[in-house]
N, C-alpha and C. Protein backbone atom coordinates (compact mmCIF):
# COMPACT_ATOMS: atom_id res chain seq x y z
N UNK A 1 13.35 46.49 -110.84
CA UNK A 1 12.39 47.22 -110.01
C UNK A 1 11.02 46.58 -110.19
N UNK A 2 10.33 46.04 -109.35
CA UNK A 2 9.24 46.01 -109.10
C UNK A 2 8.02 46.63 -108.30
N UNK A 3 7.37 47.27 -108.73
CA UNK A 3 6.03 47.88 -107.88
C UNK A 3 4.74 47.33 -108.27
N UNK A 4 4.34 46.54 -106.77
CA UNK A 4 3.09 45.90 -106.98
C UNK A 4 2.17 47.27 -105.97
N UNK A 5 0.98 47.34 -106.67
CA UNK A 5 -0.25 48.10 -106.11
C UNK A 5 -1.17 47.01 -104.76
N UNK A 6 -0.89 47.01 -103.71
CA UNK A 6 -1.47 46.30 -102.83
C UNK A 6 -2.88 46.50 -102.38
N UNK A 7 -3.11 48.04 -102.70
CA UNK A 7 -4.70 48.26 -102.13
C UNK A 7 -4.65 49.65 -102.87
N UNK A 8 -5.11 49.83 -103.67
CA UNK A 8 -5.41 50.76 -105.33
C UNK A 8 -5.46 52.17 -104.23
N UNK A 9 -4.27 52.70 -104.71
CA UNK A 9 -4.60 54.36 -104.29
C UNK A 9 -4.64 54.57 -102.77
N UNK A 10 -3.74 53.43 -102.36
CA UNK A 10 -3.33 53.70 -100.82
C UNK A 10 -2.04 52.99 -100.32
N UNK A 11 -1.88 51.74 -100.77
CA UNK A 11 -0.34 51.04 -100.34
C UNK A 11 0.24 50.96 -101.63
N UNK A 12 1.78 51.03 -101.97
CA UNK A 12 2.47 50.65 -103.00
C UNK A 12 3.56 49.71 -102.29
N UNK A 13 4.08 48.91 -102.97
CA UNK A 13 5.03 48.15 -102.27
C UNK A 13 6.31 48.37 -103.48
N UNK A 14 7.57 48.73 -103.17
CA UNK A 14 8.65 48.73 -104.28
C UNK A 14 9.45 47.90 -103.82
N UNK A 15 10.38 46.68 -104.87
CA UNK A 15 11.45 46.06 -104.71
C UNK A 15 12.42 45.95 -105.98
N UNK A 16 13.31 45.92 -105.28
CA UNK A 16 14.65 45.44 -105.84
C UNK A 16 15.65 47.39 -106.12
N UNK A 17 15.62 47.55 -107.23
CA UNK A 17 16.67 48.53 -107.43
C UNK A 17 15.77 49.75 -107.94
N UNK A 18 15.39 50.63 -106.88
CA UNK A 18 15.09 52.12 -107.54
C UNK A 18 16.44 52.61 -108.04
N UNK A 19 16.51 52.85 -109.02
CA UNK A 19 17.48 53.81 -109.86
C UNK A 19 17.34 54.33 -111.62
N UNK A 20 17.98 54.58 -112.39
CA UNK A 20 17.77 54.86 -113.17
C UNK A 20 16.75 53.59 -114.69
N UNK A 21 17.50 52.58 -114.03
CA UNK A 21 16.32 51.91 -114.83
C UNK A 21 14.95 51.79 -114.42
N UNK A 22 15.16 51.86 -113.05
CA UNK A 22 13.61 51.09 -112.67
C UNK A 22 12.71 52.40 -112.19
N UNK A 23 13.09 53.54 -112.46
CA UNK A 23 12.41 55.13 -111.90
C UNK A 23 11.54 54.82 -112.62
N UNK A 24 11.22 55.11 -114.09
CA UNK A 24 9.75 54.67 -114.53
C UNK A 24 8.79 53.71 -114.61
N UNK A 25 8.88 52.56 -113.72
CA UNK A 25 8.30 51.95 -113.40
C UNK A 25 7.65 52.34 -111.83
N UNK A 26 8.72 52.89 -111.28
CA UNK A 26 8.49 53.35 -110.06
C UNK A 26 7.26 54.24 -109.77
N UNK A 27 7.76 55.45 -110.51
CA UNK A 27 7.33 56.98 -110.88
C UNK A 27 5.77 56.64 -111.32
N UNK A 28 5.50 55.49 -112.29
CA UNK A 28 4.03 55.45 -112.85
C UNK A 28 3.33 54.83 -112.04
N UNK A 29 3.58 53.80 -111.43
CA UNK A 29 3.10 53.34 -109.83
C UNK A 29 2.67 54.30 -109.38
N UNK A 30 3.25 55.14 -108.56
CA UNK A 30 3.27 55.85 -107.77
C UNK A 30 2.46 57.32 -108.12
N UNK A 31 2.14 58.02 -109.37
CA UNK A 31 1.57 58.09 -109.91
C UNK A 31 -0.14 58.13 -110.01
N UNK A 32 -0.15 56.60 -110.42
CA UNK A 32 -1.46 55.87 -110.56
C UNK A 32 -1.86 55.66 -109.28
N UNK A 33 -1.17 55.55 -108.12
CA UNK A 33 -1.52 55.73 -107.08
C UNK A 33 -2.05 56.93 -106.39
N UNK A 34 -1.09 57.87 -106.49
CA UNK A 34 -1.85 59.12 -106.01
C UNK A 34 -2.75 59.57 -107.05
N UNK A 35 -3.48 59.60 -108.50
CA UNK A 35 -4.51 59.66 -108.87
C UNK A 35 -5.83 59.21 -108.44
N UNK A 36 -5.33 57.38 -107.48
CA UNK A 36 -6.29 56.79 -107.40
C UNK A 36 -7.02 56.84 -105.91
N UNK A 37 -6.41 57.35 -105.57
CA UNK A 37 -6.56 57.53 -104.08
C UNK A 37 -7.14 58.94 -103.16
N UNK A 38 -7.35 58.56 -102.31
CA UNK A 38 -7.40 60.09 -100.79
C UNK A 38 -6.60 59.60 -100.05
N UNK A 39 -6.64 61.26 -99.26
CA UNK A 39 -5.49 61.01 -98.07
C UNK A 39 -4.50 60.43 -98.30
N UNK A 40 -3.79 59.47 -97.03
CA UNK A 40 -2.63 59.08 -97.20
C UNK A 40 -2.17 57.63 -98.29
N UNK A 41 -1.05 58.01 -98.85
CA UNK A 41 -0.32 56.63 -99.82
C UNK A 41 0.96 56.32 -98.95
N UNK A 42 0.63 55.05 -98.75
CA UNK A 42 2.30 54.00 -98.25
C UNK A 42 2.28 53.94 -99.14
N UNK A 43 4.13 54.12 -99.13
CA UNK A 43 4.72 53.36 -100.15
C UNK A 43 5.57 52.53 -99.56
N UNK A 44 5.77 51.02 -99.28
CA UNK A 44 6.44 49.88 -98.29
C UNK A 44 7.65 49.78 -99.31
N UNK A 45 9.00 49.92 -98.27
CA UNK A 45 10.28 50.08 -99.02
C UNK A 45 11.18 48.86 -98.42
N UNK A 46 9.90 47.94 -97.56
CA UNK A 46 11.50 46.92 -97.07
C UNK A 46 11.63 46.40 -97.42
N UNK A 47 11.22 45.39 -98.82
CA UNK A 47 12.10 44.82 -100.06
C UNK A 47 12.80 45.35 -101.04
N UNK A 48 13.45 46.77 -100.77
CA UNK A 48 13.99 47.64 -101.45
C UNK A 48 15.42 47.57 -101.33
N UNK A 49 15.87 46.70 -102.68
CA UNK A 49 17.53 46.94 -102.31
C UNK A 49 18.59 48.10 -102.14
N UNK A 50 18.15 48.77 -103.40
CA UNK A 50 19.20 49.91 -103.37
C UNK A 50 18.27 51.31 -104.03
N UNK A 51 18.58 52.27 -103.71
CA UNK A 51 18.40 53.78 -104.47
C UNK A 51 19.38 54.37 -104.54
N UNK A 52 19.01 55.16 -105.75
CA UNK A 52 20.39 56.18 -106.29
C UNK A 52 19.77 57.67 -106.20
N UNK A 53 20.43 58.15 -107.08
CA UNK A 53 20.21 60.15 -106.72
C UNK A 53 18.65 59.82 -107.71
N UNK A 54 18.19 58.99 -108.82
CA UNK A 54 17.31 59.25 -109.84
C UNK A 54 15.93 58.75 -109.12
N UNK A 55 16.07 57.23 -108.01
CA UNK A 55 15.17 57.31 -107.40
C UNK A 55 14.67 58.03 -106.26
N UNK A 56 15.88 58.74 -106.00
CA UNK A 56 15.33 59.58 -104.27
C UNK A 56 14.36 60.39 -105.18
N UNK A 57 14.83 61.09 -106.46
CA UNK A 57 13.93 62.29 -107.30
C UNK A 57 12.43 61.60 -107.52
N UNK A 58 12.07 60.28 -107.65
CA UNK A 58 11.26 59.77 -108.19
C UNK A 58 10.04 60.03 -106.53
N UNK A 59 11.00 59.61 -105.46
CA UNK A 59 10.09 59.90 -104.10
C UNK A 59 9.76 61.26 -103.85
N UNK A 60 10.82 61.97 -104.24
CA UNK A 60 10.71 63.52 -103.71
C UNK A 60 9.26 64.25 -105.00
N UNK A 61 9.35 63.88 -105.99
CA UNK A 61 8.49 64.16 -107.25
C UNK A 61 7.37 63.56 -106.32
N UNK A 62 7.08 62.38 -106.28
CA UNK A 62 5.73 61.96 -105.57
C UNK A 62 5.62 62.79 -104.47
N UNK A 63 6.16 62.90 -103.85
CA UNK A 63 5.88 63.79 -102.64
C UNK A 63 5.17 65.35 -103.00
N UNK A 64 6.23 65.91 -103.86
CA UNK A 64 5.67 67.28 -104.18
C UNK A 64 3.94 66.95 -104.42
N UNK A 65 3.86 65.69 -105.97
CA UNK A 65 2.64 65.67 -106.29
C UNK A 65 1.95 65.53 -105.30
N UNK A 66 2.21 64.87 -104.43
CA UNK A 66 1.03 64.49 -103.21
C UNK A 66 0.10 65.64 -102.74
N UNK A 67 1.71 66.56 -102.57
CA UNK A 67 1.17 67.57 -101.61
C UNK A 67 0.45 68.76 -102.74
N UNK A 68 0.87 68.47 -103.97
CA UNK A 68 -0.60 69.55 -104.49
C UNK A 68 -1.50 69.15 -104.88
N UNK A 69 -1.60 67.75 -104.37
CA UNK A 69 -3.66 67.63 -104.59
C UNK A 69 -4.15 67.07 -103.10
N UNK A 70 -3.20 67.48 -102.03
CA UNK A 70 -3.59 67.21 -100.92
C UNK A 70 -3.70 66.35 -100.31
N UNK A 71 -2.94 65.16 -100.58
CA UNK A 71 -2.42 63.68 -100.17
C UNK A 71 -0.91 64.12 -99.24
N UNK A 72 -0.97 62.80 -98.48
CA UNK A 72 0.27 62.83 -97.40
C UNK A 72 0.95 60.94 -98.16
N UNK A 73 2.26 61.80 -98.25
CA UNK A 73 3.12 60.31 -99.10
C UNK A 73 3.95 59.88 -97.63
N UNK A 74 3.79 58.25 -97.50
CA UNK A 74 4.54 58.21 -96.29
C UNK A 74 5.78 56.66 -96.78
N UNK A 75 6.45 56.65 -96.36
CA UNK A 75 7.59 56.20 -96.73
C UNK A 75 7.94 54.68 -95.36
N UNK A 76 7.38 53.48 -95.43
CA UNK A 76 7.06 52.78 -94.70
C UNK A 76 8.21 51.62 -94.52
N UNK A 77 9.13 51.26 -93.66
CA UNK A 77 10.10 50.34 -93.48
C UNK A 77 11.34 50.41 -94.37
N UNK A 78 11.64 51.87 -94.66
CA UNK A 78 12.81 51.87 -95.21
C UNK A 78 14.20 50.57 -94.52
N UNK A 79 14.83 49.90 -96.08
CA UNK A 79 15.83 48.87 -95.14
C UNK A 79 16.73 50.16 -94.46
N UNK A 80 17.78 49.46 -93.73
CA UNK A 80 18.87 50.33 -93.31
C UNK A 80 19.44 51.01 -93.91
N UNK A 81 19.98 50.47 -95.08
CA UNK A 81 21.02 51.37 -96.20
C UNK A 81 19.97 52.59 -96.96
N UNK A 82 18.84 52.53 -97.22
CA UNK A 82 18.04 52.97 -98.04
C UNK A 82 18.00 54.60 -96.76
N UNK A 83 17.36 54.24 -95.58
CA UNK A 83 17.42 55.41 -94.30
C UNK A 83 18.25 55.98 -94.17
N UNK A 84 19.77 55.10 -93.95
CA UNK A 84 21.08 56.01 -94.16
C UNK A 84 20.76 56.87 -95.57
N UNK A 85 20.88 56.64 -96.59
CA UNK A 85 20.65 57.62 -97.20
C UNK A 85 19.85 58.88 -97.17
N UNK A 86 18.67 58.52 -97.44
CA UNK A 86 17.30 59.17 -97.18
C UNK A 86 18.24 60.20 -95.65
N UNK A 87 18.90 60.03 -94.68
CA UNK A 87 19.30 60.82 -93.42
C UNK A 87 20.45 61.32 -94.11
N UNK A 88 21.56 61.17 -94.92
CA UNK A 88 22.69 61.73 -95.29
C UNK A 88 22.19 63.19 -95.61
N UNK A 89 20.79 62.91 -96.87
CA UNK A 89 20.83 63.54 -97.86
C UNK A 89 19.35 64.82 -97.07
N UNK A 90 19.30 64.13 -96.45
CA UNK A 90 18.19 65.35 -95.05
C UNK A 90 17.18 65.19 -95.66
N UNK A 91 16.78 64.28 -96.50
CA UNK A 91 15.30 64.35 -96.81
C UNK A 91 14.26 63.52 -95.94
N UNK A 92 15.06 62.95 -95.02
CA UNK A 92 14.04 62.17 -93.61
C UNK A 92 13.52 63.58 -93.12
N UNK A 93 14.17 64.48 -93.19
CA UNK A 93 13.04 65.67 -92.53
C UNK A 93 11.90 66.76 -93.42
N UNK A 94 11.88 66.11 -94.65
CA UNK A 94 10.88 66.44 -95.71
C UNK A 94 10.09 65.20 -96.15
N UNK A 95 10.26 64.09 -95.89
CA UNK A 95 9.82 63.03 -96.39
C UNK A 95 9.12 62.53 -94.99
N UNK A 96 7.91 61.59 -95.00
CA UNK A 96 7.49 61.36 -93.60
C UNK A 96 7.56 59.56 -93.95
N UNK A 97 8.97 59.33 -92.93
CA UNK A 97 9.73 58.07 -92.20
C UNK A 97 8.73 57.22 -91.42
N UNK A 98 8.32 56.06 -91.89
CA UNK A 98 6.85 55.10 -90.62
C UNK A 98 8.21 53.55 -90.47
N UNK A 99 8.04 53.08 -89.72
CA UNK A 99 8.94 52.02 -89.14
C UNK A 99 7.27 51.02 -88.32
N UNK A 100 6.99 49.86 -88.97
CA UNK A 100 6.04 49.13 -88.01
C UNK A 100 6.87 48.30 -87.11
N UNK A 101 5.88 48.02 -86.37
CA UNK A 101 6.57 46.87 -85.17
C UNK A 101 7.45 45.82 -85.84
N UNK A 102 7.12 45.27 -86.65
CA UNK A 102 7.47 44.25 -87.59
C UNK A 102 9.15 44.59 -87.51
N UNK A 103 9.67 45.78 -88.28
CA UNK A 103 10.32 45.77 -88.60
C UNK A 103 11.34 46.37 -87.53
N UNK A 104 11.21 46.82 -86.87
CA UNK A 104 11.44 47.59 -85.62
C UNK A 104 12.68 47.13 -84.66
N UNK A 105 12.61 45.46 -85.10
CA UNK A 105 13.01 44.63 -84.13
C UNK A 105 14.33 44.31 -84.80
């Protein structure tokens, strides 16, 4: 798991394997992000290979935090497999889904 901070307290970028090893790396990112920030945090997921049940918790946790200090967490180019999930598990309709042109295609 890798999470690079692209613009302090507003973009996060995650790659390779959210799951049980890489959640705390994830989780403190993400984190340090919504501490560092207003308003809205991307978090860019399309170098994101895989998530399991420990990282969806790690998004859904950021999310809650977001929303009690009044930040909007948005969830930016999920790959395909990562969306299928995220839609199995119905949290595309608690979680807010962004798709850019880029990826669109």
């Amino acid at each position: 798991m890798r999470a690079t901070t692209v613009r302090p307290g507003r973009l996060v970028e995650l790659a390779g394997r959210l799951d049980g090893t890489g959640a705390a790396t994830a989780r403190d990112a993400l984190h340090r992000a919504l501490a560092d920030g207003e308003d809205e945090l991307v978090i860019d997921l399309r170098d994101l290979e895989l998530i399991d049940a420990t990282g969806l918790g790690v998004l859904v946790g950021s999310h809650r935090r977001a929303g009690l200090i009044g930040r909007r967490l948005v969830l930016r180019d999920p790959p395909a497999r990562v969306a299928r999930i995220l839609m199995l598990t119905r949290l595309d309709r608690i979680l807010v889904l962004e798709r850019t042109a880029v990826s669109a295609r």
